[in-house]
C-alpha atoms as a PDB file:
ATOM      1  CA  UNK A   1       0.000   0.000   0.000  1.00  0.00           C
ATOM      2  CA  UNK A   2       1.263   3.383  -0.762  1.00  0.00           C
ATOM      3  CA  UNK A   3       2.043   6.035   1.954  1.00  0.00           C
ATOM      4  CA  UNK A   4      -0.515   8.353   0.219  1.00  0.00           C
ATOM      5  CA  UNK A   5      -3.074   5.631   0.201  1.00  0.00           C
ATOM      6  CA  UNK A   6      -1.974   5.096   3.804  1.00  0.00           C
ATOM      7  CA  UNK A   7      -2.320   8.655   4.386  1.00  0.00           C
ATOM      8  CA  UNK A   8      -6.133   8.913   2.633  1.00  0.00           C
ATOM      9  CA  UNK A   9      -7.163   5.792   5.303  1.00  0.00           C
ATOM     10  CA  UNK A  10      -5.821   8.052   7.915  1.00  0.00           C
ATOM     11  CA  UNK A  11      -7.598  11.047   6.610  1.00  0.00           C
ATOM     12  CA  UNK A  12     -10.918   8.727   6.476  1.00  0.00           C
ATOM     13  CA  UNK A  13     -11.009   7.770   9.953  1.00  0.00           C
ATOM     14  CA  UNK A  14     -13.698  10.022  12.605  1.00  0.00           C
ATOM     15  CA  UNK A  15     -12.404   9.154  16.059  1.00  0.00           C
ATOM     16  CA  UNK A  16      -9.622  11.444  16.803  1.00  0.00           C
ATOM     17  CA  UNK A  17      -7.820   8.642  18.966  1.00  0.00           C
ATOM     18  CA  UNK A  18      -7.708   6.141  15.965  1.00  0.00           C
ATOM     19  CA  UNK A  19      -6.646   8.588  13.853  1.00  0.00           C
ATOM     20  CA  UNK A  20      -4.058   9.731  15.706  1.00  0.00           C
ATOM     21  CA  UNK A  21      -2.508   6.200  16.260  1.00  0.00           C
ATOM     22  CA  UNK A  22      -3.177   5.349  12.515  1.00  0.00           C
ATOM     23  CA  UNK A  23      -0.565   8.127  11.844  1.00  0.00           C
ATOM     24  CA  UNK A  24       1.795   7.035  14.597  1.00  0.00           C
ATOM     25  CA  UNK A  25       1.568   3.409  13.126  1.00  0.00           C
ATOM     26  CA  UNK A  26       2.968   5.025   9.669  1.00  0.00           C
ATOM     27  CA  UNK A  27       5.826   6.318  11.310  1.00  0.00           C
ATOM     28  CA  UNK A  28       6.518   3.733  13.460  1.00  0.00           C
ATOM     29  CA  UNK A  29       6.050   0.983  10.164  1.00  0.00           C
ATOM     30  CA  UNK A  30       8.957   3.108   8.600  1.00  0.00           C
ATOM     31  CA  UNK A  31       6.639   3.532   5.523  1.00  0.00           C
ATOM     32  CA  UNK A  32       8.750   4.491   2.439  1.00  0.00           C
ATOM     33  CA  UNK A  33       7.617   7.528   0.274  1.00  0.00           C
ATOM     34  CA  UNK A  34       8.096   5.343  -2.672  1.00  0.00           C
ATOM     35  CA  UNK A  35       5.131   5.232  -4.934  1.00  0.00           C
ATOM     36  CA  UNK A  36       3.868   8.597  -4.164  1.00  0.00           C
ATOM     37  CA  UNK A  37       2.933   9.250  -7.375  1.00  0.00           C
ATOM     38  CA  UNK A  38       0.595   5.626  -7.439  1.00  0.00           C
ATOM     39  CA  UNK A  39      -2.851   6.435  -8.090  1.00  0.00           C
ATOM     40  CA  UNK A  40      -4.985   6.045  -4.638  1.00  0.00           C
ATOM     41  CA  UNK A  41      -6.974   2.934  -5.284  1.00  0.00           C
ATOM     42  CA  UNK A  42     -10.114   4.414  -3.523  1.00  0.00           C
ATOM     43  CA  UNK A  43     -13.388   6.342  -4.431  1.00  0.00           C
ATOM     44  CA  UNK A  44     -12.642   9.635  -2.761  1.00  0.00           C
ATOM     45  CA  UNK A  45     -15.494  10.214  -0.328  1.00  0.00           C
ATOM     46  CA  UNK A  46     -17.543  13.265  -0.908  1.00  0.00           C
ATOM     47  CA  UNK A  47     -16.983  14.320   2.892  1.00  0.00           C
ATOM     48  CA  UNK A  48     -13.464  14.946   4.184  1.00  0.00           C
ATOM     49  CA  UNK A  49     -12.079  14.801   6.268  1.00  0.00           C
ATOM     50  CA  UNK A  50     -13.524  11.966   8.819  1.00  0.00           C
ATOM     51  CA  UNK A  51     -14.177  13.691  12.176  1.00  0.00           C
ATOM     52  CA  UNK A  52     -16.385  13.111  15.295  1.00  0.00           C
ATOM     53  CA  UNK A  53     -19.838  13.865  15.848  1.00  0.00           C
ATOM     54  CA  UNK A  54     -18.695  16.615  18.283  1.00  0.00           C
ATOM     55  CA  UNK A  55     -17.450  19.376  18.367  1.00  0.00           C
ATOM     56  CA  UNK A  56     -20.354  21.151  16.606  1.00  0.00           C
ATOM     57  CA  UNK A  57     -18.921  23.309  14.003  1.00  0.00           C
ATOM     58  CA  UNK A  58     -20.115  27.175  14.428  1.00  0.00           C
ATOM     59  CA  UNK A  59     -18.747  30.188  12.627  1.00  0.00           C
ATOM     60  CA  UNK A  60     -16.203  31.929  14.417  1.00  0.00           C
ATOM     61  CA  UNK A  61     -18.400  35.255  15.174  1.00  0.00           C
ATOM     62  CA  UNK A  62     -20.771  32.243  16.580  1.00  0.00           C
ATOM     63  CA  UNK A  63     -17.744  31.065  19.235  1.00  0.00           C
ATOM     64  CA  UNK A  64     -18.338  32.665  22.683  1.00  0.00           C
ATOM     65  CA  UNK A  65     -15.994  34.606  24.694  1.00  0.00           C
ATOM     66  CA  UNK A  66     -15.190  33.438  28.095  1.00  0.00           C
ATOM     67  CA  UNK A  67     -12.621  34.800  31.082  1.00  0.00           C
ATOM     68  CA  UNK A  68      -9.075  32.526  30.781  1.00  0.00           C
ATOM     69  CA  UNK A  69      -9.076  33.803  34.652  1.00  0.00           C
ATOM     70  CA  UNK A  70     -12.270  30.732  35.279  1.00  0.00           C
ATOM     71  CA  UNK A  71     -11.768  27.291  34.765  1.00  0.00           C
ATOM     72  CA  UNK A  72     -14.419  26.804  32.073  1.00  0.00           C
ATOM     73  CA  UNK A  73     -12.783  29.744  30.526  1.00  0.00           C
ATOM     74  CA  UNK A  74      -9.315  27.749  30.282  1.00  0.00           C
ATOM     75  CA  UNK A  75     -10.847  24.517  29.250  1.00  0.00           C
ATOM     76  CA  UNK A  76     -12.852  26.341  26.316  1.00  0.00           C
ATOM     77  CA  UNK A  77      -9.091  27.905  25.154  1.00  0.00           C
ATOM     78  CA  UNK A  78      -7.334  24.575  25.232  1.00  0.00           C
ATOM     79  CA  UNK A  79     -10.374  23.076  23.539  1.00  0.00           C
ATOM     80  CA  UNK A  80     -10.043  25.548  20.849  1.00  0.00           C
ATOM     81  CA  UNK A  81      -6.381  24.714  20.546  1.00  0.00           C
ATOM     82  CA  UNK A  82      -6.601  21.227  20.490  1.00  0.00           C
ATOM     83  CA  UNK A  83      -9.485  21.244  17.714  1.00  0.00           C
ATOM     84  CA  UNK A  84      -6.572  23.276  15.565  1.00  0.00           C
ATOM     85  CA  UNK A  85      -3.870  20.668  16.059  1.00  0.00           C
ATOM     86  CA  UNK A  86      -6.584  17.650  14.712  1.00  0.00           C
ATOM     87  CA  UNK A  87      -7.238  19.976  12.269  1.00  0.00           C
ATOM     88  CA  UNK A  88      -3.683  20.166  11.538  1.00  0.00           C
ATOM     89  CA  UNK A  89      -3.150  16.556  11.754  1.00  0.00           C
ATOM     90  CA  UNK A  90      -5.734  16.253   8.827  1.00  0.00           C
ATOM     91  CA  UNK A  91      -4.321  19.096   6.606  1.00  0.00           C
ATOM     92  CA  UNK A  92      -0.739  17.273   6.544  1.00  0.00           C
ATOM     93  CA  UNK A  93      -2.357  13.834   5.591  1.00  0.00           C
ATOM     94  CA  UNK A  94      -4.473  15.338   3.162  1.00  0.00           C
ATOM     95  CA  UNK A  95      -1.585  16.853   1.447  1.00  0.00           C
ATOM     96  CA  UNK A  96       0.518  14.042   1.413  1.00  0.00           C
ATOM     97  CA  UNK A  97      -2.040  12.219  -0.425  1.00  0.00           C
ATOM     98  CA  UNK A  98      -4.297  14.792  -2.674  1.00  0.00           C
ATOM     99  CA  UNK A  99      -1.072  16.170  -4.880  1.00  0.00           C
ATOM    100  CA  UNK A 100       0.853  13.677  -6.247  1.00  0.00           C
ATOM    101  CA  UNK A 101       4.633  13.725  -8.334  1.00  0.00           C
ATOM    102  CA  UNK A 102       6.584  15.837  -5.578  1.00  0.00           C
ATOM    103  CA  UNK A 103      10.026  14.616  -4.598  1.00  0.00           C
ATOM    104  CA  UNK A 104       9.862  11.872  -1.775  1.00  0.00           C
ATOM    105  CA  UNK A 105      11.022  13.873   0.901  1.00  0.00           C
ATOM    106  CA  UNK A 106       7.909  16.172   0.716  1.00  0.00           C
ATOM    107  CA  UNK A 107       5.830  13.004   1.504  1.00  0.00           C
ATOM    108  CA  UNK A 108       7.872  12.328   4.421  1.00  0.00           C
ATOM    109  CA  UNK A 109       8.125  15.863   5.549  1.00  0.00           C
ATOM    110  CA  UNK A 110       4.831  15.904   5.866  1.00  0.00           C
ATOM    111  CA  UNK A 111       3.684  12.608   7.713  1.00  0.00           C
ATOM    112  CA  UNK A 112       6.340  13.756  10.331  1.00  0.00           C
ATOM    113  CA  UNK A 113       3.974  17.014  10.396  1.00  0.00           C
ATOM    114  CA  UNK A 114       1.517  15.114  10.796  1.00  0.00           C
ATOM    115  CA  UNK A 115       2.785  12.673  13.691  1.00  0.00           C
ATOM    116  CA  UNK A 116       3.832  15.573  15.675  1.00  0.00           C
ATOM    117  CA  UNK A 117       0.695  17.359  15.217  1.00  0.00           C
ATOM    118  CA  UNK A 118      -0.943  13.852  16.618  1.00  0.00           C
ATOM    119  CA  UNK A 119       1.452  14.645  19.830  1.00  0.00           C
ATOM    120  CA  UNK A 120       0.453  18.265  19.960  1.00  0.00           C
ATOM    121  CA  UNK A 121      -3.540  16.944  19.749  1.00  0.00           C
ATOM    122  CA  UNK A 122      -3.547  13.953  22.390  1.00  0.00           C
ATOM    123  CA  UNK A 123      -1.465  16.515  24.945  1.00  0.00           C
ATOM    124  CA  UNK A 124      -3.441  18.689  24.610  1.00  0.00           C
ATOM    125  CA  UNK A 125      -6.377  16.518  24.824  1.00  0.00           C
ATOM    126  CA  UNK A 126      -5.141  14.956  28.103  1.00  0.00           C
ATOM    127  CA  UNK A 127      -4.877  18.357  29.502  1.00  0.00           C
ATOM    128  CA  UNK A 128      -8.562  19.298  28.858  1.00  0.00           C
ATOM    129  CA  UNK A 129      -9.675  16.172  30.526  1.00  0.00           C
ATOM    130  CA  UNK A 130      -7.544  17.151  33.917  1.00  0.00           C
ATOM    131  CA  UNK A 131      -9.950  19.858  33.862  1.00  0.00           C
ATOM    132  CA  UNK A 132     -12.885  17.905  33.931  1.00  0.00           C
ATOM    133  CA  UNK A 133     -13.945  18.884  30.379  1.00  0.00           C
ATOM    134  CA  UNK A 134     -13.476  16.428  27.157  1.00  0.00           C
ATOM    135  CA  UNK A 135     -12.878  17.118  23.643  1.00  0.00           C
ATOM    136  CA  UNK A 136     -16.362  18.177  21.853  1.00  0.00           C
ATOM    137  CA  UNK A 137     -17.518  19.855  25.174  1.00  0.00           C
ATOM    138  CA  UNK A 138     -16.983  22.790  23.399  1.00  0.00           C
ATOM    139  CA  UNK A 139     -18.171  24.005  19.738  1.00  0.00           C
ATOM    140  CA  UNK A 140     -15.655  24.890  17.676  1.00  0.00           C
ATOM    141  CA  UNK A 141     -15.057  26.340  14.196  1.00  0.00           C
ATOM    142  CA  UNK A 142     -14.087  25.298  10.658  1.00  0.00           C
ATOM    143  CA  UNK A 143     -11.531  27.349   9.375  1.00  0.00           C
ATOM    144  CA  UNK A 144      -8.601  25.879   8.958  1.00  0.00           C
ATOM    145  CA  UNK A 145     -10.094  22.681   6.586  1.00  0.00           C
ATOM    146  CA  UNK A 146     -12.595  25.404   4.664  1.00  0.00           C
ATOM    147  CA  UNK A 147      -8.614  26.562   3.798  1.00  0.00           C
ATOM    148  CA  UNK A 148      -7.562  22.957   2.318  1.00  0.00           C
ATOM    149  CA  UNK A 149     -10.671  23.035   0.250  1.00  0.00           C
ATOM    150  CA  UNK A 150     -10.324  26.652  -1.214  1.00  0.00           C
ATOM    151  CA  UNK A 151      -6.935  25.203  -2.244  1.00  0.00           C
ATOM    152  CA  UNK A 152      -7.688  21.572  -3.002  1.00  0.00           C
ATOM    153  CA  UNK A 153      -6.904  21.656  -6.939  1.00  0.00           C
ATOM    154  CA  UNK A 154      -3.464  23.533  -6.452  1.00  0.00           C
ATOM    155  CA  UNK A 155      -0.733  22.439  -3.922  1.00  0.00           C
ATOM    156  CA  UNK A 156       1.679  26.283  -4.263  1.00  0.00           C
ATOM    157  CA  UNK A 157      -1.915  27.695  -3.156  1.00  0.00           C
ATOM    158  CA  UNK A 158      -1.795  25.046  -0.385  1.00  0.00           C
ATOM    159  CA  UNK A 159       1.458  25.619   0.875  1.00  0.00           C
ATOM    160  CA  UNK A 160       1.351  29.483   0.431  1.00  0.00           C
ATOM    161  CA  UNK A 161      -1.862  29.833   2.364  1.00  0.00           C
ATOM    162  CA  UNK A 162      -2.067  26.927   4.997  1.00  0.00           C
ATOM    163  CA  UNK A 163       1.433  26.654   6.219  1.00  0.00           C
ATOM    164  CA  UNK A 164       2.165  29.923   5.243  1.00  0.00           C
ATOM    165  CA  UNK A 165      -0.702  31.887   6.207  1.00  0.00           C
ATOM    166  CA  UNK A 166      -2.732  30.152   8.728  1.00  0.00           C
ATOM    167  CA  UNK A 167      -0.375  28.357  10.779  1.00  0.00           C
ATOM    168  CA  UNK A 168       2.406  30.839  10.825  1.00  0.00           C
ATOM    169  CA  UNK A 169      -0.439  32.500  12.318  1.00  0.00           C
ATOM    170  CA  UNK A 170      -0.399  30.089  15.038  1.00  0.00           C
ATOM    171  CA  UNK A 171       4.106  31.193  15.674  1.00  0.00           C
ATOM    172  CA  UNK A 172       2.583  35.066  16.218  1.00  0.00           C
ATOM    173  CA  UNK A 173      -0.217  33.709  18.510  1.00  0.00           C
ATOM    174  CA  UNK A 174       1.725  31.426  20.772  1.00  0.00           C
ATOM    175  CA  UNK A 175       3.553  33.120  22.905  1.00  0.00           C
ATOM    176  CA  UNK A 176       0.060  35.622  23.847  1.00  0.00           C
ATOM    177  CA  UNK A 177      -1.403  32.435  24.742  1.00  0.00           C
ATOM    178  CA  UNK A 178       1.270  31.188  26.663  1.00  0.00           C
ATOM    179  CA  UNK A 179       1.778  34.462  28.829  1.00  0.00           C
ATOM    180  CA  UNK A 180      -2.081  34.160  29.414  1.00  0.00           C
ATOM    181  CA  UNK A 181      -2.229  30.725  30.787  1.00  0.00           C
ATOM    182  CA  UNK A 182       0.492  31.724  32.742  1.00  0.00           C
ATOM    183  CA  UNK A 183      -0.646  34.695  34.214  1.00  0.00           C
ATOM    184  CA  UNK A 184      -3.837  32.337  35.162  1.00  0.00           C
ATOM    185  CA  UNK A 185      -2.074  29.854  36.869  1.00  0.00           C
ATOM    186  CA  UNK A 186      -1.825  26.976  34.455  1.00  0.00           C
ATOM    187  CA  UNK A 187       1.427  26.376  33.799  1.00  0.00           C
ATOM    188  CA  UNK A 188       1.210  22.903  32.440  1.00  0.00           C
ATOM    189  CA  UNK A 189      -1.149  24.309  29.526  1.00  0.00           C
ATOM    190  CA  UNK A 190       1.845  27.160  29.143  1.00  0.00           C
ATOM    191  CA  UNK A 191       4.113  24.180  28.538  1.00  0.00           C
ATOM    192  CA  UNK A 192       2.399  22.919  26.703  1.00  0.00           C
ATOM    193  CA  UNK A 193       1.761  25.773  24.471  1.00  0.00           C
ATOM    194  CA  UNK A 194       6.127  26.316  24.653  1.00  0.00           C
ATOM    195  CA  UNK A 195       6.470  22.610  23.100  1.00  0.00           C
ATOM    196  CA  UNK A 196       3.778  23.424  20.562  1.00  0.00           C
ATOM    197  CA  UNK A 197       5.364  26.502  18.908  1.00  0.00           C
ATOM    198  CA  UNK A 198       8.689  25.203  19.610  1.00  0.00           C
ATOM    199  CA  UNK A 199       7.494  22.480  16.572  1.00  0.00           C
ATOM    200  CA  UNK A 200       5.608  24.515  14.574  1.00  0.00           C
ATOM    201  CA  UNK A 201       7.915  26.263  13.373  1.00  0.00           C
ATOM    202  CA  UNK A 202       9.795  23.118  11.993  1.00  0.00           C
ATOM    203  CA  UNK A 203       5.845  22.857  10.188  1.00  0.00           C
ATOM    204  CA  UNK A 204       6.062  26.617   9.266  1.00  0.00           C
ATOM    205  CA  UNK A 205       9.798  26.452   7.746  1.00  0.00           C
ATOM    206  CA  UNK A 206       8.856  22.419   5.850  1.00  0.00           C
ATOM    207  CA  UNK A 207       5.847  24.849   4.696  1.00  0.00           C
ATOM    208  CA  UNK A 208       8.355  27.928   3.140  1.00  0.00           C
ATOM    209  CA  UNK A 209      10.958  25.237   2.043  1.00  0.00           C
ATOM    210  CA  UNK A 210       8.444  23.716  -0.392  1.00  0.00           C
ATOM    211  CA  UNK A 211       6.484  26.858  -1.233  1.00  0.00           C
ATOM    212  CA  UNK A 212       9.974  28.271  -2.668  1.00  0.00           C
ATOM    213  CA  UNK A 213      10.783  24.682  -4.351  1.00  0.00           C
ATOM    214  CA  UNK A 214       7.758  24.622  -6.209  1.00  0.00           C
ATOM    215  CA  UNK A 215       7.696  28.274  -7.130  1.00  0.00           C
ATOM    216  CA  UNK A 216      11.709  27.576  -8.705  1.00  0.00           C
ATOM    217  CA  UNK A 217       9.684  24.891 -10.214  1.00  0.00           C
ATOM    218  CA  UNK A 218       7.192  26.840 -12.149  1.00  0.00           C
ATOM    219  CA  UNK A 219       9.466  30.091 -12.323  1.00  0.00           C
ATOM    220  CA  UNK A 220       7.684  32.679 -10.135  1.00  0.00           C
ATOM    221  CA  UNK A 221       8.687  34.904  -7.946  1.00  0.00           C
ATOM    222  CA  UNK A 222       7.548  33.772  -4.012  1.00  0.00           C
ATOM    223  CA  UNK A 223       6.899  37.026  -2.748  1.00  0.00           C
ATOM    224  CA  UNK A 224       4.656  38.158  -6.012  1.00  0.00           C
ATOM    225  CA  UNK A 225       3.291  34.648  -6.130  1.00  0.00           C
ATOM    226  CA  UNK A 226       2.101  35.062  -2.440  1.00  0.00           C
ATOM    227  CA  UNK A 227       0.394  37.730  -2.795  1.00  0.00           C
ATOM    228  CA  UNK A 228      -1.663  36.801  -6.136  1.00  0.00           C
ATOM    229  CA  UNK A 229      -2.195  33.612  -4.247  1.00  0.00           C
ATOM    230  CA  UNK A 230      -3.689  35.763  -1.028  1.00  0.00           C
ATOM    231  CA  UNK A 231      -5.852  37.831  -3.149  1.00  0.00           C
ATOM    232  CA  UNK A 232      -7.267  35.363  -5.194  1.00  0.00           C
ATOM    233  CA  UNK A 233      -8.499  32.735  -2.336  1.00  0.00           C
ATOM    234  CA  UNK A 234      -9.235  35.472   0.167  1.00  0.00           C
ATOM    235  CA  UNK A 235      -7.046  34.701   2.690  1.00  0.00           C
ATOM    236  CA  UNK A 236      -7.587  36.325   5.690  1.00  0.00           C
ATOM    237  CA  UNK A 237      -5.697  39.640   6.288  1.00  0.00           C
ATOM    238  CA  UNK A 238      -2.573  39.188   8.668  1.00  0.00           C
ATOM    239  CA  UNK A 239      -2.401  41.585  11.799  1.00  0.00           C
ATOM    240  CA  UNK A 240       0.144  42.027  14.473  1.00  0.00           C
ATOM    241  CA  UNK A 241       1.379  41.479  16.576  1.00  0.00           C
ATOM    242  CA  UNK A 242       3.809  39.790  14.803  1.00  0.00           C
ATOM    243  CA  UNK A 243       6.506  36.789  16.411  1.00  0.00           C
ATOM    244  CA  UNK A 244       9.526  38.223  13.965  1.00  0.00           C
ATOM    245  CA  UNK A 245      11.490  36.233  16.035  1.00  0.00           C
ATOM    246  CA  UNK A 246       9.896  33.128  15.169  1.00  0.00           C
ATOM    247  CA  UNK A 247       9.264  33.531  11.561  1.00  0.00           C
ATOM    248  CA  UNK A 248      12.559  34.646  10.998  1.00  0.00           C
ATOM    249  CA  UNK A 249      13.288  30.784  12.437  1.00  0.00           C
ATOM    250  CA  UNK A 250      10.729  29.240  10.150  1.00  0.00           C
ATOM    251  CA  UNK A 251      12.192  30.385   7.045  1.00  0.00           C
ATOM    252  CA  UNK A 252      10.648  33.272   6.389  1.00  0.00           C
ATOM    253  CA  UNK A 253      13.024  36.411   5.034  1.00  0.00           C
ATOM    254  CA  UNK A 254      13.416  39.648   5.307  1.00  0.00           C
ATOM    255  CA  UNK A 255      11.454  40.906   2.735  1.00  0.00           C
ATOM    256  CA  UNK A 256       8.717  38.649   3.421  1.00  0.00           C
ATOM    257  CA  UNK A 257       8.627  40.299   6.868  1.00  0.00           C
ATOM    258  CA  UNK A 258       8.803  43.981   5.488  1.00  0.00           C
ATOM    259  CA  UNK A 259       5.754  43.371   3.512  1.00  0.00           C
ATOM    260  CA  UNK A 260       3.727  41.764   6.181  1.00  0.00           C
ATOM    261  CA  UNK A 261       4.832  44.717   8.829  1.00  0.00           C
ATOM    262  CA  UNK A 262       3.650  46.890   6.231  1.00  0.00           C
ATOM    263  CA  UNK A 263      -0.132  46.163   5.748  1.00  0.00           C
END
């Protein structure tokens, strides 16, 4: 079987638990990227990706606001967080196997995404349930995957506006959330939250080394590129504050940042 078929069964699978240890179980089987450009020998389900009855999905304006200061408060922000990092597991197995005919190291760049997103999930996961709360306690939102499928039918649109855009979010965004839980008291959910953007951007910089790759590939300048790419799928705008720091360490360079600092 073929990692990106592997990858699709992954994809497939609703409980969050089985998911996660069907990606561990690639890793661990020391799956080759050979045959990534085989054909996935499977009907493509008209639903992706599998998930869980709960959370219920909401729009964001939908999402209420509670105090980090209260416990409910805290569990709703890990929640939150931990619905982004099975989101995340499911954006790096859907990549692996929707575009096919990259190099094999982008297939295993991305499963390792994907196994450490797994991590980031069950931790925080574990976390929540200290609190008395469970994953799906909560309704959450649909961002992040409403992304992959604005950008299903071209993978330099993928990796310019998911790794790019949305997660490198997630670098600026970090270290906010961190203080916060740590001004609250919670210091195992602050690191928690130190480990997390510690590894994203290792996802951020896998992101900008195969957003440039591909643009070499094709001829096109990144920077122009990007923001054609932006415009076109409506990517959300970026604000600061911005974690130059940490994008800086993800690959990102310095002209990238003087056009983002300048919107």
């Amino acid at each position: 079987m073929s990692l990106r078929q592997l990858a699709l069964n992954a994809l497939l699978v609703d409980s969050p638990d089985a998911k996660c240890a069907a990606v561990q179980s690639i890793v661990r089987s020391g799956e080759p990227p050979t045959g990534a450009a085989h054909e996935v020998r499977q009907p493509i389900p008209a639903a992706l990706p599998g998930r869980p009855a709960r959370p219920l999905l909401v729009p964001p304006a939908q999402l209420a606001q509670r105090p980090v200061n209260t416990l409910a408060g805290r569990a709703a922000l890990i929640h939150a967080l931990a619905h982004i990092e099975l989101n995340a597991v499911n954006l790096a197995l859907d990549i692996v196997w929707r575009f096919d005919g990259m190099p094999a190291d982008f297939y295993r760049d991305w499963i390792g995404v994907a196994a450490e997103e797994a991590c980031h999930f069950q931790l925080l996961r574990e976390h929540l349930q200290a609190t008395g709360f469970a994953y799906g306690d909560f309704p959450a939102h649909n961002g992040l995957w409403e992304m992959a499928e604005k950008t299903r039918g071209d993978l330099l649109a993928r990796l310019a506006l998911v790794p790019r855009t949305l997660e490198a979010r997630g670098l600026d965004a970090a270290p906010l959330i961190r203080d916060k839980l740590q001004h609250a008291g919670d210091d195992k959910g602050a690191a928690i939250l130190e480990i997390i953007l510690r590894e994203e951007i290792g996802h951020v910089a896998i992101g900008n080394r195969w957003y440039r790759w591909l643009c070499g590939q094709r001829g096109l300048d990144p920077l122009a590129c990007y923001s054609e790419l932006a415009q076109q799928h409506r990517a959300p705008r970026l604000r600061g504050p911005f974690n130059l720091e940490a994008r800086r360490a993800a690959g990102f360079d310095e002209h990238e940042l003087a056009a983002l600092t300048a919107r």
